[in-house]
PDB file of N, CA and C in Angstrom:
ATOM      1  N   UNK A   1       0.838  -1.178   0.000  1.00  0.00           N
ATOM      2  CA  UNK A   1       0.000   0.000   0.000  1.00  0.00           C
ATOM      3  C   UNK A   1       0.888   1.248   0.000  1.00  0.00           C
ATOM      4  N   UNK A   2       0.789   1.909  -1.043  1.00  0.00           N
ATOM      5  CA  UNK A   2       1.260   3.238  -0.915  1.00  0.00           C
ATOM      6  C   UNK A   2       0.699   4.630  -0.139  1.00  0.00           C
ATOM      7  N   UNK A   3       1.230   4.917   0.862  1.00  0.00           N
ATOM      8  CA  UNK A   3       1.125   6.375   2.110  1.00  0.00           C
ATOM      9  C   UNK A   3       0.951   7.701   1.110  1.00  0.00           C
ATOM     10  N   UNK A   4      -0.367   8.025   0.566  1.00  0.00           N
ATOM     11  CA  UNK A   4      -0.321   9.470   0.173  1.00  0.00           C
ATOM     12  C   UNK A   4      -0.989  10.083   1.559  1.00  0.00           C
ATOM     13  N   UNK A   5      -0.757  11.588   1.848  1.00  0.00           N
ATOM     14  CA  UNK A   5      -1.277  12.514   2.439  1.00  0.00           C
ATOM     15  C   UNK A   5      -2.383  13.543   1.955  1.00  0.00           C
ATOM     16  N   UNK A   6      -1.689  15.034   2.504  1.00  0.00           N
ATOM     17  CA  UNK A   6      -2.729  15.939   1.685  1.00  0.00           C
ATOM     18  C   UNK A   6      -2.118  16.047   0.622  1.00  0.00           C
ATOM     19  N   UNK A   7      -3.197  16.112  -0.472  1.00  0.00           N
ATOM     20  CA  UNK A   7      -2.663  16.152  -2.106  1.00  0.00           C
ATOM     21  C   UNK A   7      -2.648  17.840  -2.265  1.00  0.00           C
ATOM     22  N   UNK A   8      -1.074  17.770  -3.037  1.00  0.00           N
ATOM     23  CA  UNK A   8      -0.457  19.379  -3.596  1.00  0.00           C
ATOM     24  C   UNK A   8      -0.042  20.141  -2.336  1.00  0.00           C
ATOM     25  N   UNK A   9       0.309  20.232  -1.165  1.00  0.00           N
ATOM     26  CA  UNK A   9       0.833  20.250  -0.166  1.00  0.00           C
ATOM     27  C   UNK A   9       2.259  20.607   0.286  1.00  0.00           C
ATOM     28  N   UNK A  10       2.827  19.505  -0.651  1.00  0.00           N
ATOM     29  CA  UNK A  10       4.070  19.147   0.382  1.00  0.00           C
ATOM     30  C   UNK A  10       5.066  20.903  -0.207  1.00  0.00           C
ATOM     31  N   UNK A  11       6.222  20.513   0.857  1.00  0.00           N
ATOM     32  CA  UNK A  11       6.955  21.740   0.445  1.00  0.00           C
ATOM     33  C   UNK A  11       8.269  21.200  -0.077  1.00  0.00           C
ATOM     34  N   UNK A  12       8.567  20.122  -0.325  1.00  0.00           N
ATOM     35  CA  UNK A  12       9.848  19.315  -0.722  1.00  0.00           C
ATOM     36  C   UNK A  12      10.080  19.881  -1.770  1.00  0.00           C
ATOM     37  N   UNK A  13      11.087  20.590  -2.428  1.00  0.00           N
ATOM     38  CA  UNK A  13      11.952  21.002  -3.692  1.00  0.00           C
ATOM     39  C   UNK A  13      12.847  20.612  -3.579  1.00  0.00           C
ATOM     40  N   UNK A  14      13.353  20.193  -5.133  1.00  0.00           N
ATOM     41  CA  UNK A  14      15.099  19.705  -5.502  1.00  0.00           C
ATOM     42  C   UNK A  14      14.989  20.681  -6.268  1.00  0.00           C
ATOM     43  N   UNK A  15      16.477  21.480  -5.977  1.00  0.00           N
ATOM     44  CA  UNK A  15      17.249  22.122  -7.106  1.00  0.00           C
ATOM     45  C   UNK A  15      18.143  20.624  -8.097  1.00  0.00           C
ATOM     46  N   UNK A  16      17.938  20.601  -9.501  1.00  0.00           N
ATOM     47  CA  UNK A  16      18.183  19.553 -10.234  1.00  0.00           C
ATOM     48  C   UNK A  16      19.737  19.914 -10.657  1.00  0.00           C
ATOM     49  N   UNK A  17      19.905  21.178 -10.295  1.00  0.00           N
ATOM     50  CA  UNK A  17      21.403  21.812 -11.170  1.00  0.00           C
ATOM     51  C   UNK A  17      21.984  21.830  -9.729  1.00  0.00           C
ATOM     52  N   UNK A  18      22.367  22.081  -9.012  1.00  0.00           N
ATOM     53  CA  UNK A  18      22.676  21.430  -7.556  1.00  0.00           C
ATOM     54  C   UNK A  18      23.088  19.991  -7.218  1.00  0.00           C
ATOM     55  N   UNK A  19      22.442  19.482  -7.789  1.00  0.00           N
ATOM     56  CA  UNK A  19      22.010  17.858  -7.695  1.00  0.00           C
ATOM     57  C   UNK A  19      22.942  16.931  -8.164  1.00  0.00           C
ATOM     58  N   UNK A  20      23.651  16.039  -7.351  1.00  0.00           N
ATOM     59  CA  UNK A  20      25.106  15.585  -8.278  1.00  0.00           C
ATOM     60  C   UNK A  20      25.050  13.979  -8.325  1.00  0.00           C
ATOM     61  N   UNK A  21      23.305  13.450  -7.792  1.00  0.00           N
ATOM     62  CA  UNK A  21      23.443  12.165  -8.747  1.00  0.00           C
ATOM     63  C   UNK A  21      23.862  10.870  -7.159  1.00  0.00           C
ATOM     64  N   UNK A  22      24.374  11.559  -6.009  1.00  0.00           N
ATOM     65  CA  UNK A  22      24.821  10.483  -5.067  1.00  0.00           C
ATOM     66  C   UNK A  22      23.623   9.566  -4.703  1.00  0.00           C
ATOM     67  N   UNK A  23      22.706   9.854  -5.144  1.00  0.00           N
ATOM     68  CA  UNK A  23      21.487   8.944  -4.421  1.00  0.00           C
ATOM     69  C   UNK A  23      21.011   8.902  -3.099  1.00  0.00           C
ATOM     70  N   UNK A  24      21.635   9.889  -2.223  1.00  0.00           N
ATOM     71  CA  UNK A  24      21.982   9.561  -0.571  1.00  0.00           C
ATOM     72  C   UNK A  24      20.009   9.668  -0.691  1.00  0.00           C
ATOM     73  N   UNK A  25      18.913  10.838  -1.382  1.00  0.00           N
ATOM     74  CA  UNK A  25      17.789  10.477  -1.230  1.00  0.00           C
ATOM     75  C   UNK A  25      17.379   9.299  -1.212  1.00  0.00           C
ATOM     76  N   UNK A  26      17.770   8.866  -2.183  1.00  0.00           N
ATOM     77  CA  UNK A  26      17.091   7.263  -2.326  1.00  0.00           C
ATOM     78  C   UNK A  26      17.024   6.449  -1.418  1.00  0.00           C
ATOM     79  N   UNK A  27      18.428   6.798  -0.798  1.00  0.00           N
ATOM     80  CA  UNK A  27      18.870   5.588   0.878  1.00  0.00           C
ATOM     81  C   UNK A  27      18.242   5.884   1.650  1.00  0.00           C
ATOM     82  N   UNK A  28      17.844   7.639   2.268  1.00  0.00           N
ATOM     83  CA  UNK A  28      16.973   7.614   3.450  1.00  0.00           C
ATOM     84  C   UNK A  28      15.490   7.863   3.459  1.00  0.00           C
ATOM     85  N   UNK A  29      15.319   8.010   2.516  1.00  0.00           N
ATOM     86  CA  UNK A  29      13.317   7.947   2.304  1.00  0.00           C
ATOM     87  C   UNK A  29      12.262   7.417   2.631  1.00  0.00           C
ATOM     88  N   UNK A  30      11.801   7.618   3.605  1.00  0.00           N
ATOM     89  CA  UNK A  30      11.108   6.151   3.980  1.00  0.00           C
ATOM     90  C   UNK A  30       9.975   5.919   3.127  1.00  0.00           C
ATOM     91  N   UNK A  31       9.578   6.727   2.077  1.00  0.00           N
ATOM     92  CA  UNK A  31       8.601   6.719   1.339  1.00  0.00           C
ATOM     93  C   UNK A  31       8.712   6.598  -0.370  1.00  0.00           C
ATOM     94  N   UNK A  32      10.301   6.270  -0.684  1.00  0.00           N
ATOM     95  CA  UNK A  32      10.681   6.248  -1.825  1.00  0.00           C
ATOM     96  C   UNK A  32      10.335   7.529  -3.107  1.00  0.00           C
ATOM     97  N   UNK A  33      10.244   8.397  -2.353  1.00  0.00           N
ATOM     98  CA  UNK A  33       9.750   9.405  -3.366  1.00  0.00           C
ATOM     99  C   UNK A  33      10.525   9.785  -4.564  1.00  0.00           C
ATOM    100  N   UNK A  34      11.874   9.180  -4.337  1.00  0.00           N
ATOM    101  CA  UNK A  34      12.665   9.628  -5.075  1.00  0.00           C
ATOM    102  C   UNK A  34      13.101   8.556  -6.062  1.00  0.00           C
ATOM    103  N   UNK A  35      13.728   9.178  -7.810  1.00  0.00           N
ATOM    104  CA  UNK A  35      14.412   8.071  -8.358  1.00  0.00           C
ATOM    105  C   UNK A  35      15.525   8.630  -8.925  1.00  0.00           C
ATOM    106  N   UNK A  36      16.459   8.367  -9.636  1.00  0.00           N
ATOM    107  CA  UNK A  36      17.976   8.493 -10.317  1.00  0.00           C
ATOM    108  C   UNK A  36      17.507   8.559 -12.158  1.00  0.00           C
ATOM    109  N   UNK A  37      17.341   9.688 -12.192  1.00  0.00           N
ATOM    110  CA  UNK A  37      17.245   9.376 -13.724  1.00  0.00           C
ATOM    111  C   UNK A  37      18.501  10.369 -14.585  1.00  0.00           C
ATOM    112  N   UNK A  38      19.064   9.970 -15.331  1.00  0.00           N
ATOM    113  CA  UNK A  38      19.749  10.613 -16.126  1.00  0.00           C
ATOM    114  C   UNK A  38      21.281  11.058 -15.005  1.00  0.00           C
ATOM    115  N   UNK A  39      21.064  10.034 -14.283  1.00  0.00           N
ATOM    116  CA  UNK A  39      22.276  10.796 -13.373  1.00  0.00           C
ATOM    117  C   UNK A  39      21.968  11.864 -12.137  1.00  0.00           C
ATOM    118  N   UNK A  40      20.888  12.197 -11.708  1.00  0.00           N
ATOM    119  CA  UNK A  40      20.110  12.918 -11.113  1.00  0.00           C
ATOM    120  C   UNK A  40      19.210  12.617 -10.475  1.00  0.00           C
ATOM    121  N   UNK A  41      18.691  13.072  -9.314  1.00  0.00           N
ATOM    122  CA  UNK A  41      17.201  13.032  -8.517  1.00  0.00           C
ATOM    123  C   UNK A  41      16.232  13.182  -9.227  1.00  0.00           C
ATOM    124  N   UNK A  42      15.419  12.452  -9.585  1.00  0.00           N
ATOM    125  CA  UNK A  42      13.995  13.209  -9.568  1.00  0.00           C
ATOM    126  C   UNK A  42      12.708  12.707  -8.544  1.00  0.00           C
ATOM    127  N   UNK A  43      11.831  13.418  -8.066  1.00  0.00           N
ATOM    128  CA  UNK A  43      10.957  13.572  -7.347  1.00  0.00           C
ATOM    129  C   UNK A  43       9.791  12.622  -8.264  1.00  0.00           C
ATOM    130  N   UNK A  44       9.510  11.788  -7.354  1.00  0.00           N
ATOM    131  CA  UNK A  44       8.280  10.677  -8.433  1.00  0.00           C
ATOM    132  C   UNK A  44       6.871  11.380  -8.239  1.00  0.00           C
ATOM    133  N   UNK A  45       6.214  12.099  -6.923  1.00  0.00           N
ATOM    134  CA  UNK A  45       5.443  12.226  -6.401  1.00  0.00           C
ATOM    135  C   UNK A  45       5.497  13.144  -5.308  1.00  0.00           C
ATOM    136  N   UNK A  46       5.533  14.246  -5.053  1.00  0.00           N
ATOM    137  CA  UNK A  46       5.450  14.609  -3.749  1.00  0.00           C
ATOM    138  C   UNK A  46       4.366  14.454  -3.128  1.00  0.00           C
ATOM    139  N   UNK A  47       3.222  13.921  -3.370  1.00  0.00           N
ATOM    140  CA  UNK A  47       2.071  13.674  -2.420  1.00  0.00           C
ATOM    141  C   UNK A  47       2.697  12.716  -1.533  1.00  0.00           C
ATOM    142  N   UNK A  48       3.861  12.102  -1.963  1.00  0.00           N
ATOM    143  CA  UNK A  48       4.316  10.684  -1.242  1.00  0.00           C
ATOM    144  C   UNK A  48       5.115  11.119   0.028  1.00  0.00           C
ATOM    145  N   UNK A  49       5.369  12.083   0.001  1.00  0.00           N
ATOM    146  CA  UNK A  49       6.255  12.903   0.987  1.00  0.00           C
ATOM    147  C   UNK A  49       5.747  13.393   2.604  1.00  0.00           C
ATOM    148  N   UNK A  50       6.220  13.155   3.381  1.00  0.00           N
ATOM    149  CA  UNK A  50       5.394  13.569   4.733  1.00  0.00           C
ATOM    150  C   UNK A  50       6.276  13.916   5.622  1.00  0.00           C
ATOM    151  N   UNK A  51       7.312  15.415   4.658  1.00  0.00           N
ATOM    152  CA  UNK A  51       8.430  16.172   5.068  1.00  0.00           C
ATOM    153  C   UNK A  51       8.957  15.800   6.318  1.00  0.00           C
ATOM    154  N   UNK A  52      10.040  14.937   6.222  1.00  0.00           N
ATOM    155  CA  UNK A  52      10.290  14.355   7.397  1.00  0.00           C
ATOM    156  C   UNK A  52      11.855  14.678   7.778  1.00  0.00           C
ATOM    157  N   UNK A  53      12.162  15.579   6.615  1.00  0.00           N
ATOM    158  CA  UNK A  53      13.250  15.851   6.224  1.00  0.00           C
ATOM    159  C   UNK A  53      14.293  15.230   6.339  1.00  0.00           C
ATOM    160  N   UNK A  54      14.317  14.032   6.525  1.00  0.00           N
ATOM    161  CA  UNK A  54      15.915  13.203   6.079  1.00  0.00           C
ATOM    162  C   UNK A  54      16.539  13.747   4.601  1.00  0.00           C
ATOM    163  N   UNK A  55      15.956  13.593   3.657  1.00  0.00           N
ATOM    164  CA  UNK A  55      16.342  13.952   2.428  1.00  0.00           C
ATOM    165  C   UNK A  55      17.450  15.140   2.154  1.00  0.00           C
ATOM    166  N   UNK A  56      16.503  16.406   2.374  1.00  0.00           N
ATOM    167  CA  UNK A  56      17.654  17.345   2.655  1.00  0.00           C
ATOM    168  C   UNK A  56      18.585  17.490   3.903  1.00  0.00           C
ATOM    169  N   UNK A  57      18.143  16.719   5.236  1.00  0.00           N
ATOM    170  CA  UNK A  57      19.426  17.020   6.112  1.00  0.00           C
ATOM    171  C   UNK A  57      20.788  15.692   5.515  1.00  0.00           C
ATOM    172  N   UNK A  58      20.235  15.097   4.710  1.00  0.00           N
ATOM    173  CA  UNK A  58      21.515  14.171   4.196  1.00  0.00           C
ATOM    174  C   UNK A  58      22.390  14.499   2.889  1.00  0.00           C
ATOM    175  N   UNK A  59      21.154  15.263   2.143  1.00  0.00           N
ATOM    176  CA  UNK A  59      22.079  15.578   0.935  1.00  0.00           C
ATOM    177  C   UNK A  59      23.382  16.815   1.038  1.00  0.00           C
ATOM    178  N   UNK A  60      24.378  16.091   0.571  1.00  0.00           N
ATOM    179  CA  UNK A  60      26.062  16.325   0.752  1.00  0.00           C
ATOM    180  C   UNK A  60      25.910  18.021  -0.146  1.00  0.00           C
ATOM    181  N   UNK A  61      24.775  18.293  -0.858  1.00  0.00           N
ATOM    182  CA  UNK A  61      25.091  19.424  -1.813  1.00  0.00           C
ATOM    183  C   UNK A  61      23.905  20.741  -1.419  1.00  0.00           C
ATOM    184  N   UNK A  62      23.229  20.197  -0.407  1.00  0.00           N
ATOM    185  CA  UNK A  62      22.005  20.776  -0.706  1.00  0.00           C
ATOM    186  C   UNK A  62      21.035  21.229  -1.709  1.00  0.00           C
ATOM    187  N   UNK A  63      20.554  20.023  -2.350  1.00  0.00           N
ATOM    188  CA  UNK A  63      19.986  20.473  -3.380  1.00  0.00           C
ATOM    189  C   UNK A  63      18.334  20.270  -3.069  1.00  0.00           C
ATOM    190  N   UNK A  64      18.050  19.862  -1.701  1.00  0.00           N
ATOM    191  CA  UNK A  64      16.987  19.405  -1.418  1.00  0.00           C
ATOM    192  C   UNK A  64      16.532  19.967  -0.375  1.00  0.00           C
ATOM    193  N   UNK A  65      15.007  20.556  -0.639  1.00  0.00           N
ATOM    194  CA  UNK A  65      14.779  21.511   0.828  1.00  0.00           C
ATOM    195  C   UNK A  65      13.087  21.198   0.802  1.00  0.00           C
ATOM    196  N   UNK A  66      12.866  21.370   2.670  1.00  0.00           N
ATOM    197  CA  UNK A  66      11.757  20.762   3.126  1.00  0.00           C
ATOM    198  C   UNK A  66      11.575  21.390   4.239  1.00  0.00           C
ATOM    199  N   UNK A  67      10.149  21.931   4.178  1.00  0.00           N
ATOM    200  CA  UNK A  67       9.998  22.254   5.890  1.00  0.00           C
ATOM    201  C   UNK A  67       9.062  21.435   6.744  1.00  0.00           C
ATOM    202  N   UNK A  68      10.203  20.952   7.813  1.00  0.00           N
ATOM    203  CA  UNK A  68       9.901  19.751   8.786  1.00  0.00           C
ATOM    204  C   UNK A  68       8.741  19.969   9.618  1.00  0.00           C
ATOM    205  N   UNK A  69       8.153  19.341   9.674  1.00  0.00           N
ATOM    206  CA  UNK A  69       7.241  19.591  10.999  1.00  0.00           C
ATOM    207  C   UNK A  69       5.851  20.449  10.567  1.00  0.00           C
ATOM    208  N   UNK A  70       5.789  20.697   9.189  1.00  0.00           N
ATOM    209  CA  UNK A  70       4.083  21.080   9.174  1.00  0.00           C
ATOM    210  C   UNK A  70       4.094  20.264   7.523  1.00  0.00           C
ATOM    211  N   UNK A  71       2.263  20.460   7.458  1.00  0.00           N
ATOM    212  CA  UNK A  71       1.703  19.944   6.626  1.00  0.00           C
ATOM    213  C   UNK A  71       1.949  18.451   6.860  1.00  0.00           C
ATOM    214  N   UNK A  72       1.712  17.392   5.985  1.00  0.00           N
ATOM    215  CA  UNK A  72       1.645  15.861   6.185  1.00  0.00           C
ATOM    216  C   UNK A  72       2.001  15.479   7.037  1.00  0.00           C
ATOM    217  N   UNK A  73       3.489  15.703   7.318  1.00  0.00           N
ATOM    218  CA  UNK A  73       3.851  14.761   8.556  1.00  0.00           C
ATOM    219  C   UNK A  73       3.057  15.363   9.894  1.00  0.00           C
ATOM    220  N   UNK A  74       3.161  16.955  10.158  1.00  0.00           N
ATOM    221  CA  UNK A  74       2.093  17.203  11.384  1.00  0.00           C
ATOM    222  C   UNK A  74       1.071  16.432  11.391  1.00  0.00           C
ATOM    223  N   UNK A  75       0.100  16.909  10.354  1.00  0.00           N
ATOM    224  CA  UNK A  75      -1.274  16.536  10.320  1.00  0.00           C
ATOM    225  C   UNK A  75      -1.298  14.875  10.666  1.00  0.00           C
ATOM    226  N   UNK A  76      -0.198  14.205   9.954  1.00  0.00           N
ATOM    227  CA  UNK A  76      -0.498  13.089  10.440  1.00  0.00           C
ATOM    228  C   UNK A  76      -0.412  12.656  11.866  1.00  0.00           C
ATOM    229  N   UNK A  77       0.631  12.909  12.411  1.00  0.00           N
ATOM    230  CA  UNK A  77       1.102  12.841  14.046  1.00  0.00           C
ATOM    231  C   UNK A  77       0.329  13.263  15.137  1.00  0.00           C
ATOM    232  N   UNK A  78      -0.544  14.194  14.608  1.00  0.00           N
ATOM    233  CA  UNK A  78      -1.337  15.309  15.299  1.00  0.00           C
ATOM    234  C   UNK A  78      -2.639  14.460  15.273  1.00  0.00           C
ATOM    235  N   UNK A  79      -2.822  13.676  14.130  1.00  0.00           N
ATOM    236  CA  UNK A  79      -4.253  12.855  14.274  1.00  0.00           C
ATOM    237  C   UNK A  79      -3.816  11.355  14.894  1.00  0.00           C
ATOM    238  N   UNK A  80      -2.563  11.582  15.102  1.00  0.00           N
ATOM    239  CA  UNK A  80      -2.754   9.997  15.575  1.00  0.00           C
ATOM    240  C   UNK A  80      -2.417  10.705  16.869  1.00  0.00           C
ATOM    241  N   UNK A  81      -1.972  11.245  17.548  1.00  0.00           N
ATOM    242  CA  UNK A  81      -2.038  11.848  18.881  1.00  0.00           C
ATOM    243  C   UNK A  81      -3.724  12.291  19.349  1.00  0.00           C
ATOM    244  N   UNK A  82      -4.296  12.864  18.693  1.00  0.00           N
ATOM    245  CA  UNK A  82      -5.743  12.457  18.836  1.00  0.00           C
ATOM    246  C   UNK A  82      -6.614  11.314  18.547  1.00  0.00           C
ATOM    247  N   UNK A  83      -5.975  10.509  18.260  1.00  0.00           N
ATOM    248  CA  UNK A  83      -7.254   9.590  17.533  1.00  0.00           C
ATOM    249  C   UNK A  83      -8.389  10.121  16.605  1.00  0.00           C
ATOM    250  N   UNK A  84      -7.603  10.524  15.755  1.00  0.00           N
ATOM    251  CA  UNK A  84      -8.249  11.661  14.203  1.00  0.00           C
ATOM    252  C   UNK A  84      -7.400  11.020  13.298  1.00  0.00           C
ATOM    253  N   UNK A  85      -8.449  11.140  11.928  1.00  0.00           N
ATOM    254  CA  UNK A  85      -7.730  11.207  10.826  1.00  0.00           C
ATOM    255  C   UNK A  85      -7.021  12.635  10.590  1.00  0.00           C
ATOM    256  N   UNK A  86      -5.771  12.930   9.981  1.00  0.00           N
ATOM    257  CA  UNK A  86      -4.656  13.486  10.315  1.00  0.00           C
ATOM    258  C   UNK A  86      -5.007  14.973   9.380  1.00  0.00           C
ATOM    259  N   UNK A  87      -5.206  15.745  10.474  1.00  0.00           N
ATOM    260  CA  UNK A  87      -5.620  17.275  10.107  1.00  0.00           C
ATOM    261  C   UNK A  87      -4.310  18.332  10.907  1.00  0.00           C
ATOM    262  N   UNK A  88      -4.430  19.173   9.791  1.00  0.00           N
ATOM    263  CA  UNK A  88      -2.702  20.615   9.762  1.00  0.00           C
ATOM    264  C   UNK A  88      -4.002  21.572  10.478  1.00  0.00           C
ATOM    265  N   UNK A  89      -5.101  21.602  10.876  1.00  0.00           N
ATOM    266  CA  UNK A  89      -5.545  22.574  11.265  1.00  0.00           C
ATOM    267  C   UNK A  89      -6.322  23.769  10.500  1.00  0.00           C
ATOM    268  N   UNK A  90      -5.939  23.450   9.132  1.00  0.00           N
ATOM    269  CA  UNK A  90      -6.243  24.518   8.239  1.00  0.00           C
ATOM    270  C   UNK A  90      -7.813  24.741   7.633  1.00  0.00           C
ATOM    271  N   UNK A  91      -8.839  23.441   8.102  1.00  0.00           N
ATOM    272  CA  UNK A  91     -10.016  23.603   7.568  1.00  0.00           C
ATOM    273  C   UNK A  91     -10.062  23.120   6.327  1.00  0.00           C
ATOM    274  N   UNK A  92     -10.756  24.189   5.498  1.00  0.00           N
ATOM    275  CA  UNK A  92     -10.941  23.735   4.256  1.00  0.00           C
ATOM    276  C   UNK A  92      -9.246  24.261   3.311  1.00  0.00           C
ATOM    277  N   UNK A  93      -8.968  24.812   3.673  1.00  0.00           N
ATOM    278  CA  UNK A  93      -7.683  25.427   3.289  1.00  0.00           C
ATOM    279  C   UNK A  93      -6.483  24.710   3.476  1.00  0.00           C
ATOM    280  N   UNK A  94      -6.330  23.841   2.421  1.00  0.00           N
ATOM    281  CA  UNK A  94      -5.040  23.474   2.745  1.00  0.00           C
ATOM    282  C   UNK A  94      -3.642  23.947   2.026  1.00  0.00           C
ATOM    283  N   UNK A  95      -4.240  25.221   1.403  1.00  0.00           N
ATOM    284  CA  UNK A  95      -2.706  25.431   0.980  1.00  0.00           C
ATOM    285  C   UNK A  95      -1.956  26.253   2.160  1.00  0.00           C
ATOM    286  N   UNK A  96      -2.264  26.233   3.070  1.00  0.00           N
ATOM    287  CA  UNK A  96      -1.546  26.519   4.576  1.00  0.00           C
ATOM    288  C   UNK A  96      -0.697  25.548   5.069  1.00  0.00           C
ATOM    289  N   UNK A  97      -0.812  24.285   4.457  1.00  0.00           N
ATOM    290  CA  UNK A  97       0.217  23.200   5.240  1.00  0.00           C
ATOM    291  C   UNK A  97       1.650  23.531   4.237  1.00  0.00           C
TER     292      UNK A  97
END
């Protein structure tokens, strides 16, 4: 089963010209979001993402940036700390996460 969250959300960006191909994404992802194409990162999905930021605190170049701790991964943590399905607080508005 594949883990999507809130859809269009996430804040994960790769700079691709930055990007030098080590794969270190690939190794710590727990969600595989990432693949190696052409020598490079690319992002398969960010709905798959639930900014947990391993990605960019591992990449050697910084080409990868994420802000930890809101949107998906909150919302999720936050509903399982309530016994809720996993809400950022935002209502109907989720381009706030």
């Amino acid at each position: 089963m594949t883990m999507k969250y809130l859809k269009g959300v996430s804040t994960l960006k790769l700079d691709t010209a930055k990007c030098t191909g080590c794969g270190m994404c690939l190794k710590v992802c727990p969600h595989a979001v990432f693949i190696l194409e052409n020598r490079k990162a690319v992002i398969t999905d960010a709905d798959l993402c639930m900014e947990c930021g391993a990605c960019a605190g591992n990449c050697p170049v910084e080409a990868l940036s994420v802000t930890k701790g809101v949107g998906c991964a909150q919302a999720v943590i936050k509903g399982f700390l309530n016994g809720t399905e996993p809400d950022c607080g935002c209502g109907d508005d989720s381009s706030c996460c």
